[in-house]
N, C-alpha and C. Protein backbone atom coordinates (compact mmCIF):
# COMPACT_ATOMS: atom_id res chain seq x y z
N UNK A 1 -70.54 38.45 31.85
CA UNK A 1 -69.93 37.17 31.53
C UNK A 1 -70.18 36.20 32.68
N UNK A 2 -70.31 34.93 32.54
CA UNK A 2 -70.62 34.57 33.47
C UNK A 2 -69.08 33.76 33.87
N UNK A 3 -69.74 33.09 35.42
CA UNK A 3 -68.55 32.85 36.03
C UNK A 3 -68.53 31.54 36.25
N UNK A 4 -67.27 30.48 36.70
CA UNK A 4 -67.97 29.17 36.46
C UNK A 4 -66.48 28.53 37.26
N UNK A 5 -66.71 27.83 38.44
CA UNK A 5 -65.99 26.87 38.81
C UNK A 5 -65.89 25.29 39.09
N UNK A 6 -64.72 25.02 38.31
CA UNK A 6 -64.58 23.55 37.74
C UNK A 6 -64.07 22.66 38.92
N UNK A 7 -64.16 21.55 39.01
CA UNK A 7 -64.31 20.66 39.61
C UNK A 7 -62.95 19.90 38.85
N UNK A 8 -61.63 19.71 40.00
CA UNK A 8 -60.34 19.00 39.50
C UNK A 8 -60.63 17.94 38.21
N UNK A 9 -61.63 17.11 38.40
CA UNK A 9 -61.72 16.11 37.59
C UNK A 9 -61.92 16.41 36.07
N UNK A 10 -62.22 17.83 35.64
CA UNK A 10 -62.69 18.25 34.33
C UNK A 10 -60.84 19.16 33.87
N UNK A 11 -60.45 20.03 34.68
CA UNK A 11 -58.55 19.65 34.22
C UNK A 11 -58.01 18.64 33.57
N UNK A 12 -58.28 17.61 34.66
CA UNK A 12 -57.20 16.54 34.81
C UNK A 12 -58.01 15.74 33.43
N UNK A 13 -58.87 16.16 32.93
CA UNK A 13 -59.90 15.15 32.26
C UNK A 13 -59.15 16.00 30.84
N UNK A 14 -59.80 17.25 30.86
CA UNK A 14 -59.55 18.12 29.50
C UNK A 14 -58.00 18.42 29.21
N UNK A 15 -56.88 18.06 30.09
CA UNK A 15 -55.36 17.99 30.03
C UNK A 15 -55.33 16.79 29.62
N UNK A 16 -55.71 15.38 29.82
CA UNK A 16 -54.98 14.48 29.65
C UNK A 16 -55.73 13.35 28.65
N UNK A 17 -57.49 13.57 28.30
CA UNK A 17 -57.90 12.92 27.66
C UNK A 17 -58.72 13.44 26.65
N UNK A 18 -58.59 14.87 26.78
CA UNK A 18 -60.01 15.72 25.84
C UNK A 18 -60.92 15.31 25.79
N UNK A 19 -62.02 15.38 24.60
CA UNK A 19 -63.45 14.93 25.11
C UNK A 19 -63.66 16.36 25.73
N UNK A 20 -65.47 16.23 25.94
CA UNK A 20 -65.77 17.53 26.29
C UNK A 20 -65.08 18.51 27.78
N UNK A 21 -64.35 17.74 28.36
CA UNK A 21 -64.01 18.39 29.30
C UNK A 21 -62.82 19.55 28.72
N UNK A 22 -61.65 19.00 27.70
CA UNK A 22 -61.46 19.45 26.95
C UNK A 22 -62.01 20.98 26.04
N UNK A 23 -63.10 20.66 25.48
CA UNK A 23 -63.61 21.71 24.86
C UNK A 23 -63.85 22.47 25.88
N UNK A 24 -64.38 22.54 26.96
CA UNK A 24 -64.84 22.97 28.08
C UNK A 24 -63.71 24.18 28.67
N UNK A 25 -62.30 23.18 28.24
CA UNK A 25 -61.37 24.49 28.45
C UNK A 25 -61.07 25.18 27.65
N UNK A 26 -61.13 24.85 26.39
CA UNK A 26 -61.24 25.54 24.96
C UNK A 26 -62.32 27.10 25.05
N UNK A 27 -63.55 26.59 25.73
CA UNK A 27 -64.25 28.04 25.94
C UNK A 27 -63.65 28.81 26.88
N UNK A 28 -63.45 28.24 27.52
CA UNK A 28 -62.81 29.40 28.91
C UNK A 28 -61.86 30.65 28.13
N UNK A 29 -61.06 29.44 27.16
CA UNK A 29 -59.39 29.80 26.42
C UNK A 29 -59.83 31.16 25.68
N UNK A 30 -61.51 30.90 24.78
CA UNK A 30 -62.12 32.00 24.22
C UNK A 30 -63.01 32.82 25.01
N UNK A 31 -62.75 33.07 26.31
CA UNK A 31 -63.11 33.96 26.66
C UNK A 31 -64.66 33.76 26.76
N UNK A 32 -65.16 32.81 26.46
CA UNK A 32 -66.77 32.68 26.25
C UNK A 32 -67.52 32.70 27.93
N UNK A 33 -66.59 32.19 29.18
CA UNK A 33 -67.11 32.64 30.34
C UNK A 33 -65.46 32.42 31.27
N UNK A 34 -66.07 33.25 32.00
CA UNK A 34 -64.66 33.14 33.28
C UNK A 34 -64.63 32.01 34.22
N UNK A 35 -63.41 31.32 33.82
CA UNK A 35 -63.43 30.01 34.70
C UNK A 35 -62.33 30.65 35.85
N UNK A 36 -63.17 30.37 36.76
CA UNK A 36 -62.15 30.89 38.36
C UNK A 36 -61.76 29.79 38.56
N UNK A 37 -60.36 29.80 39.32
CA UNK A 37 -59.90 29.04 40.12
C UNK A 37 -58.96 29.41 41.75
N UNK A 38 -58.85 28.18 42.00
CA UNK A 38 -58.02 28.77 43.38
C UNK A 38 -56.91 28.10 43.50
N UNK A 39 -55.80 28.56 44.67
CA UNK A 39 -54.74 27.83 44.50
C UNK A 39 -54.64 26.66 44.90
N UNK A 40 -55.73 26.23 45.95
CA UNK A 40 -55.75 25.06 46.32
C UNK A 40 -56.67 23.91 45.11
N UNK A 41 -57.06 24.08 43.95
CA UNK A 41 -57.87 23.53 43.13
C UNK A 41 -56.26 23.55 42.27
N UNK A 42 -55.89 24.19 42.32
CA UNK A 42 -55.10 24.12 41.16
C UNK A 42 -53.29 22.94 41.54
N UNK A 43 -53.76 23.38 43.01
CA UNK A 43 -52.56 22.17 43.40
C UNK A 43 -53.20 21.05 43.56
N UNK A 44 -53.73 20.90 43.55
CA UNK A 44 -54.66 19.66 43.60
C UNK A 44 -54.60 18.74 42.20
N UNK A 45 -54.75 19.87 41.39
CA UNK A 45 -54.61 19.35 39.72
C UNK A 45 -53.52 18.67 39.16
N UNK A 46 -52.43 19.41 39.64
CA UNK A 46 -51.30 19.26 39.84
C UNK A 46 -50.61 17.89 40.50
N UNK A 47 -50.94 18.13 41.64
CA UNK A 47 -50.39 16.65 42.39
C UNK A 47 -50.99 15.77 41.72
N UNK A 48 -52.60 15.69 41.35
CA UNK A 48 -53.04 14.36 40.69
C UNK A 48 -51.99 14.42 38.86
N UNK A 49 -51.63 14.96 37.95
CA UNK A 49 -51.09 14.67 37.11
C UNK A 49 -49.50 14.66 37.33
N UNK A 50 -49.29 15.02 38.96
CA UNK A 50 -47.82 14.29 38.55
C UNK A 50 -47.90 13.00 39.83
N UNK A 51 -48.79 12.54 40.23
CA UNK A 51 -49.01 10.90 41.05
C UNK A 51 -49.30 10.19 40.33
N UNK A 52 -50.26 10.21 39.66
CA UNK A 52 -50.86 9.63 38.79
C UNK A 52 -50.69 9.48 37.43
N UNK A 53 -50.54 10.62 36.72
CA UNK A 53 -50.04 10.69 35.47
C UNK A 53 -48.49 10.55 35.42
N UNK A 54 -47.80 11.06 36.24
CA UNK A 54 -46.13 10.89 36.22
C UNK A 54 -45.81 11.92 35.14
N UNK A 55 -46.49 13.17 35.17
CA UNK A 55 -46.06 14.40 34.75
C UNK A 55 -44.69 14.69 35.40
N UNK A 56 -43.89 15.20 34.33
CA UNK A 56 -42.31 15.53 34.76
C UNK A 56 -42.63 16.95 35.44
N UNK A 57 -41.58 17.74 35.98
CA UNK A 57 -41.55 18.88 36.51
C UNK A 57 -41.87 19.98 35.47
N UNK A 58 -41.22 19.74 34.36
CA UNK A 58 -41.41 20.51 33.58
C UNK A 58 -42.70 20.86 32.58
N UNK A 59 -43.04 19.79 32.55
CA UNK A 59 -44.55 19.00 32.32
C UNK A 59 -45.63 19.68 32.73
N UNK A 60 -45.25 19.66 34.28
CA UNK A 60 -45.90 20.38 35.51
C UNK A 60 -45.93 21.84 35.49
N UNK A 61 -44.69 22.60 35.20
CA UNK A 61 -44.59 24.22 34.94
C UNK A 61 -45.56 24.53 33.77
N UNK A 62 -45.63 23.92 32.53
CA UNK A 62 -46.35 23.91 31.34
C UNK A 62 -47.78 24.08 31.97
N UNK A 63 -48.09 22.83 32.69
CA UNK A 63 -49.70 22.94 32.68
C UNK A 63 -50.01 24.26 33.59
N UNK A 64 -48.92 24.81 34.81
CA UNK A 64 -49.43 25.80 35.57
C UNK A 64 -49.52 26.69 34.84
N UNK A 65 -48.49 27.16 33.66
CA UNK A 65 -48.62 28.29 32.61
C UNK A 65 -49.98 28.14 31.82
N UNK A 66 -50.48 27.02 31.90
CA UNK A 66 -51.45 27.13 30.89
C UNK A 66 -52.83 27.61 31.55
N UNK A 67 -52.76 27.06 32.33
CA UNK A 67 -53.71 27.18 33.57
C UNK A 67 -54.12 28.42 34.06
N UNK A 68 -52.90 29.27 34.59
CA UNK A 68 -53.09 30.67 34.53
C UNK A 68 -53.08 31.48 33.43
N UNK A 69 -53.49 31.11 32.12
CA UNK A 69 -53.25 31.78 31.00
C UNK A 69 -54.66 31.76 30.70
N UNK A 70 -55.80 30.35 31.31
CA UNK A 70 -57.57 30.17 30.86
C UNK A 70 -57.91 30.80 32.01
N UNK A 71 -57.47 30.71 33.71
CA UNK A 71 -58.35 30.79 34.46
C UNK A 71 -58.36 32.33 35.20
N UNK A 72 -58.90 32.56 36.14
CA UNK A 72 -59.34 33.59 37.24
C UNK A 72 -58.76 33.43 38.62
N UNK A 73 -57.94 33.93 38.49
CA UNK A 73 -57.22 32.98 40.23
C UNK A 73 -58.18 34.10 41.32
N UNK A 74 -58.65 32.94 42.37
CA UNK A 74 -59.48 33.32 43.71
C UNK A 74 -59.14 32.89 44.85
N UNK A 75 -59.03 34.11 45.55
CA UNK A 75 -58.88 33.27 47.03
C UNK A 75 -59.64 33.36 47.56
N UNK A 76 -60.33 32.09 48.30
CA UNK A 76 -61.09 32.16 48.90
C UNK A 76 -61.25 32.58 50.51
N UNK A 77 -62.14 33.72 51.18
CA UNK A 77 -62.07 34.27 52.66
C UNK A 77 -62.74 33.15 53.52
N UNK A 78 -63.19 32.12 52.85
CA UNK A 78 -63.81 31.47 54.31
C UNK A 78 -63.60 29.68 53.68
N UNK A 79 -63.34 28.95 54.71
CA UNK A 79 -63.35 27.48 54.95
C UNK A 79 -64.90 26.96 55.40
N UNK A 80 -65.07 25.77 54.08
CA UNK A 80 -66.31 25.48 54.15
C UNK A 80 -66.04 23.78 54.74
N UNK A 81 -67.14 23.63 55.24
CA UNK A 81 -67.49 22.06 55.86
C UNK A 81 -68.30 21.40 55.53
N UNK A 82 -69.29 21.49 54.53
CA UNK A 82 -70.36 20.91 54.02
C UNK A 82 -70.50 19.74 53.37
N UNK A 83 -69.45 18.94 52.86
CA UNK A 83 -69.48 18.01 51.43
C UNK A 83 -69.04 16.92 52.41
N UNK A 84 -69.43 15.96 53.46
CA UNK A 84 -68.74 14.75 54.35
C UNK A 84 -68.38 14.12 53.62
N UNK A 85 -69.09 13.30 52.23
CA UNK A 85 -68.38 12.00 51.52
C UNK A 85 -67.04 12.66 50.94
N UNK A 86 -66.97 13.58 50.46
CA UNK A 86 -65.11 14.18 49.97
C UNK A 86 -65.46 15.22 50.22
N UNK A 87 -64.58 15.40 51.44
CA UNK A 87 -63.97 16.67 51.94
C UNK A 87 -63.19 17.95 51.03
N UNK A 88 -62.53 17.47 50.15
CA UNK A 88 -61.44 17.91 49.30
C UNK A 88 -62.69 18.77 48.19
N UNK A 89 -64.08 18.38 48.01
CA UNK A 89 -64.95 18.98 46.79
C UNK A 89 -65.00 20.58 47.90
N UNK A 90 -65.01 20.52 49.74
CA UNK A 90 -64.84 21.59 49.83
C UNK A 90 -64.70 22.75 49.02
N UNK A 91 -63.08 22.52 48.54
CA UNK A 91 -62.03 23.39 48.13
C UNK A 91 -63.20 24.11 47.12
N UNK A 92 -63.49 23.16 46.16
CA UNK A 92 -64.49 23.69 44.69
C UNK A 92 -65.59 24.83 45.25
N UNK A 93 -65.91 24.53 46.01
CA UNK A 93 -67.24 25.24 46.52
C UNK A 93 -66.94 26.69 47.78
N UNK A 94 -65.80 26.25 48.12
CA UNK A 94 -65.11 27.72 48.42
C UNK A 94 -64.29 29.12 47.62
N UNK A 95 -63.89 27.82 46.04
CA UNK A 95 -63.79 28.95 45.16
C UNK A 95 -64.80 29.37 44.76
N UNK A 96 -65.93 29.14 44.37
CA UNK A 96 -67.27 29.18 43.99
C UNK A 96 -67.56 30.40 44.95
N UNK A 97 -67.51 30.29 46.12
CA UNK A 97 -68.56 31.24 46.95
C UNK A 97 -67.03 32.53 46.63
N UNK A 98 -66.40 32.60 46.71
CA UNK A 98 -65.40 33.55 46.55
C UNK A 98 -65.35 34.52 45.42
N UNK A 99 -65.97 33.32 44.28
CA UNK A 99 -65.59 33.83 43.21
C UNK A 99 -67.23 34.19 42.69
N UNK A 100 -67.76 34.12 42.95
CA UNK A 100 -69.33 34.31 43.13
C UNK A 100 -69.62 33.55 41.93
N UNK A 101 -69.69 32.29 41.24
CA UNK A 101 -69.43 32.08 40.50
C UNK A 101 -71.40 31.87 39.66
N UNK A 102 -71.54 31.77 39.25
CA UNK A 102 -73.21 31.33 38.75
C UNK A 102 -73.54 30.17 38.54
N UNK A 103 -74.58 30.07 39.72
CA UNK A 103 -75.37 28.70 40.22
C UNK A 103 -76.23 28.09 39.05
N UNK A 104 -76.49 28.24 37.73
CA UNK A 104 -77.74 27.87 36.58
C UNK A 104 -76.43 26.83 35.59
């Protein structure tokens, strides 16, 4: 199966506007490939739909349940430095190497 880590903006995209980012979590949901995540991708998701969106708390528990119900939780062993224009895409690319995820 292959493995595949998402980038905050396709969550926050497929939670709040569907469209393919949407379907995108729809496959994960079927099992069609393993979407990893980490905890720092996933708070990340989080803070942006309750700053921005003004997700309630409870709102907020929902999406973490849902979240861990599609994804692969990873922790990642090493801190990466590579990405200067956003630092924060780090995070993506440390679950990636953690989660060995497939580069094609």
């Amino acid at each position: 199966m292959a493995s595949v880590t998402a980038d905050t903006n396709i969550y926050i995209s497929g939670l709040e506007f569907g469209g393919q980012p949407r379907n995108f979590l729809d496959l994960a949901r079927a099992g069609i490939f393993r979407l990893d995540i980490s905890d720092a991708i996933k708070q990340e998701v989080l803070r942006v739909l309750c700053e921005k969106f003004k997700y309630s708390s409870e709102a907020l528990l929902d999406v973490e349940v849902k979240l861990d119900s599609i994804t692969h939780h990873v922790t990642p062993r090493q801190t990466l430095d590579v990405i200067e224009a956003d630092p924060s895409d780090n995070r993506i690319l440390e679950c990636a190497v953690a989660a060995e995820s497939d580069s094609s």
